[in-house]
C-alpha atoms as a PDB file:
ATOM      1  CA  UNK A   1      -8.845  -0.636 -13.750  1.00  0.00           C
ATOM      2  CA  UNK A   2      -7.608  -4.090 -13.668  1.00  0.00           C
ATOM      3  CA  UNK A   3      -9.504  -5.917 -15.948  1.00  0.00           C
ATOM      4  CA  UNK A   4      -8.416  -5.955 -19.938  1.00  0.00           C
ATOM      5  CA  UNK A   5     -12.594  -5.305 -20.819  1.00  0.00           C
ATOM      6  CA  UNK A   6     -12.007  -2.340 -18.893  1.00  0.00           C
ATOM      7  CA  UNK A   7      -9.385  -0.918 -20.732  1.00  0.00           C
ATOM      8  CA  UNK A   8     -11.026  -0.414 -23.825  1.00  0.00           C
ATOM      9  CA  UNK A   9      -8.781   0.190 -27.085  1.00  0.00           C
ATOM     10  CA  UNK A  10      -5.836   0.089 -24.830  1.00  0.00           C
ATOM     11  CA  UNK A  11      -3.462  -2.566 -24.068  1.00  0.00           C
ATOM     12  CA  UNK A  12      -2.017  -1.238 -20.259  1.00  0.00           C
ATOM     13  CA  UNK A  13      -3.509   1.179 -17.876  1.00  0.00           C
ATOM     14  CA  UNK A  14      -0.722   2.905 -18.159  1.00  0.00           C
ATOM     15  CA  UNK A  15      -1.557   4.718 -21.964  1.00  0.00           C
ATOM     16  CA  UNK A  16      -5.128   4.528 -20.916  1.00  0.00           C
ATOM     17  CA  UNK A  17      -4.374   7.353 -18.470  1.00  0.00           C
ATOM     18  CA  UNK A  18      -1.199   8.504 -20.581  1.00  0.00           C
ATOM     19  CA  UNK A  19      -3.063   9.149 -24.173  1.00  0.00           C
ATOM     20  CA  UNK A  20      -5.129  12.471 -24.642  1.00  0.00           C
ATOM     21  CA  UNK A  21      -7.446  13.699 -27.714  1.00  0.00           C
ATOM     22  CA  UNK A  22      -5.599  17.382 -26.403  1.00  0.00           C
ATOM     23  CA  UNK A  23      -3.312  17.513 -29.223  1.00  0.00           C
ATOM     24  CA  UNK A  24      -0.896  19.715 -26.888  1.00  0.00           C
ATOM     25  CA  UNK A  25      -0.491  16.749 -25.130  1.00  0.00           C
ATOM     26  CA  UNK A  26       2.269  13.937 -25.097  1.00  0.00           C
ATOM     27  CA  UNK A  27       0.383  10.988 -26.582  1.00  0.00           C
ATOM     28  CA  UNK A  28      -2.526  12.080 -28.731  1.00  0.00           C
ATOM     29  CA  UNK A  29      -5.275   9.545 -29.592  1.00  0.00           C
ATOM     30  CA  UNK A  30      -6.461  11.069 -32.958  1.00  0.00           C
ATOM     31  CA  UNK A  31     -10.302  10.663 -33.918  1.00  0.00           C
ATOM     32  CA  UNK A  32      -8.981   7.843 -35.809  1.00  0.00           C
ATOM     33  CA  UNK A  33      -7.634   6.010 -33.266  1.00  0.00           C
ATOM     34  CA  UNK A  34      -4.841   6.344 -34.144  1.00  0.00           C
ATOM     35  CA  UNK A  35      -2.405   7.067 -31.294  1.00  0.00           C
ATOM     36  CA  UNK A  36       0.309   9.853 -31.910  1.00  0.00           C
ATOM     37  CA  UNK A  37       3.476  10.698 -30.220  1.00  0.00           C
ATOM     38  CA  UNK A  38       3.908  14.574 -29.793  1.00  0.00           C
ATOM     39  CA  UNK A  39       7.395  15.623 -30.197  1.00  0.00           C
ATOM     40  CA  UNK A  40       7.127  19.345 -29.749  1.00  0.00           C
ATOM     41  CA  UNK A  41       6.608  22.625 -31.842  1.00  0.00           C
ATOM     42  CA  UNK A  42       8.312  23.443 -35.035  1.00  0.00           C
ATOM     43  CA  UNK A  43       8.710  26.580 -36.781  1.00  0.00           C
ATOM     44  CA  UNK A  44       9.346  26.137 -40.850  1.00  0.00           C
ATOM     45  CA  UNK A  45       8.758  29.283 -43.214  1.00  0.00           C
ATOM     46  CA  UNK A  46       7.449  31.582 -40.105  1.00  0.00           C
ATOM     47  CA  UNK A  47       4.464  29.158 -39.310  1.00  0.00           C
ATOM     48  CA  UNK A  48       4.660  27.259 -36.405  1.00  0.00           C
ATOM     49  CA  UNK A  49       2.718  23.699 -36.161  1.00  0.00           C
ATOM     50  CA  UNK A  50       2.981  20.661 -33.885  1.00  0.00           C
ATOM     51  CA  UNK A  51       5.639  17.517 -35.010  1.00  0.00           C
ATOM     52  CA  UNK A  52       3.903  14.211 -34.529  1.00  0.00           C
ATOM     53  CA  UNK A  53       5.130  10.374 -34.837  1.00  0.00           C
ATOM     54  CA  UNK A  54       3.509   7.216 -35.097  1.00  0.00           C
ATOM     55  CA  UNK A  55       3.799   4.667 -32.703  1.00  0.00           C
ATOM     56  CA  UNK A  56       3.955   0.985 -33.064  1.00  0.00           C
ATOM     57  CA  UNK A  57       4.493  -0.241 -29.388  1.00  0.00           C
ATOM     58  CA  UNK A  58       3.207   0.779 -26.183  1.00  0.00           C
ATOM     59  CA  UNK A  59       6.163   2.698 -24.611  1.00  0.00           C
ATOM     60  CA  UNK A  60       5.107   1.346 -21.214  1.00  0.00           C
ATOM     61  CA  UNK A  61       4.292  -2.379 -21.414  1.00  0.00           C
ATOM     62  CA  UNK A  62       6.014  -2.952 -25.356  1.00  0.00           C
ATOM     63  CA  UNK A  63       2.311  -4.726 -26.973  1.00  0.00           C
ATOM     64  CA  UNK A  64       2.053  -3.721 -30.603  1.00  0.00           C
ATOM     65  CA  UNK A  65      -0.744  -1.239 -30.367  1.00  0.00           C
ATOM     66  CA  UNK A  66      -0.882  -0.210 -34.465  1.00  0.00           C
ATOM     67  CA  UNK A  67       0.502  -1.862 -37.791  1.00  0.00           C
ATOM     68  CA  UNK A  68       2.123  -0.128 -40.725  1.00  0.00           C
ATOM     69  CA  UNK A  69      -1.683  -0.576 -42.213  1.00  0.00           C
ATOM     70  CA  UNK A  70      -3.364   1.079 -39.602  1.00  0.00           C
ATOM     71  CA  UNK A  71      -1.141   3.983 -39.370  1.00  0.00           C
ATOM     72  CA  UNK A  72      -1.266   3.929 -43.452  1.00  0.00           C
ATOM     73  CA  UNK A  73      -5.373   3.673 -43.222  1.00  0.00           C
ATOM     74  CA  UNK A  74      -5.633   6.638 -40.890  1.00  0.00           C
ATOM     75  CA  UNK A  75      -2.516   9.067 -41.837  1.00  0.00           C
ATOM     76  CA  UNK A  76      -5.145  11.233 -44.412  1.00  0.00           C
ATOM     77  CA  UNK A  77      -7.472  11.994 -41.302  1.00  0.00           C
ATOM     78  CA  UNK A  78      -4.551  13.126 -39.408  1.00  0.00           C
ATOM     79  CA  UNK A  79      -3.162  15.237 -41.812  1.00  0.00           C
ATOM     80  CA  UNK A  80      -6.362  16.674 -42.775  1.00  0.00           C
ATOM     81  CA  UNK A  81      -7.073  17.780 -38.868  1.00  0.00           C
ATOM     82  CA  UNK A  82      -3.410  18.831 -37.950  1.00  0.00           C
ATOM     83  CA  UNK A  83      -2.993  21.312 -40.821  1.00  0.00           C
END
């Protein structure tokens, strides 16, 4: 891929080939678009459950990739398909 049309929602080739909807996976790209960073498993109260952050920037080229209000907008999906 070289061209930008080609790239779809993403800004670099890079998280085109880095971001998965396997939410097991490093970057997840949520039904929402949203794109989440997957930090690992965590075990509170004897359950165990996958820690996610947001992400503003593209950790490979640095291009804003999602605002406070589109994190904000789609945080209720997430939440709603992660617990």
């Amino acid at each position: 891929m070289t061209e930008d049309a080609d790239l779809g929602q993403f800004c670099c080739e890079e998280l085109a080939e880095a971001v998965s909807p396997d939410p097991t996976a490093s970057l997840i790209e949520h039904d929402s678009g949203l794109i989440l960073l997957n930090l690992g498993e965590r075990e509170e109260e004897g359950e165990t459950g996958v820690l996610l952050a947001t992400i503003h920037f593209c950790p490979f080229c640095g291009t804003e990739i999602q605002t406070d209000e589109d994190i904000e907008a789609a945080l209720g999906d997430v939440e709603e398909t992660f617990n």
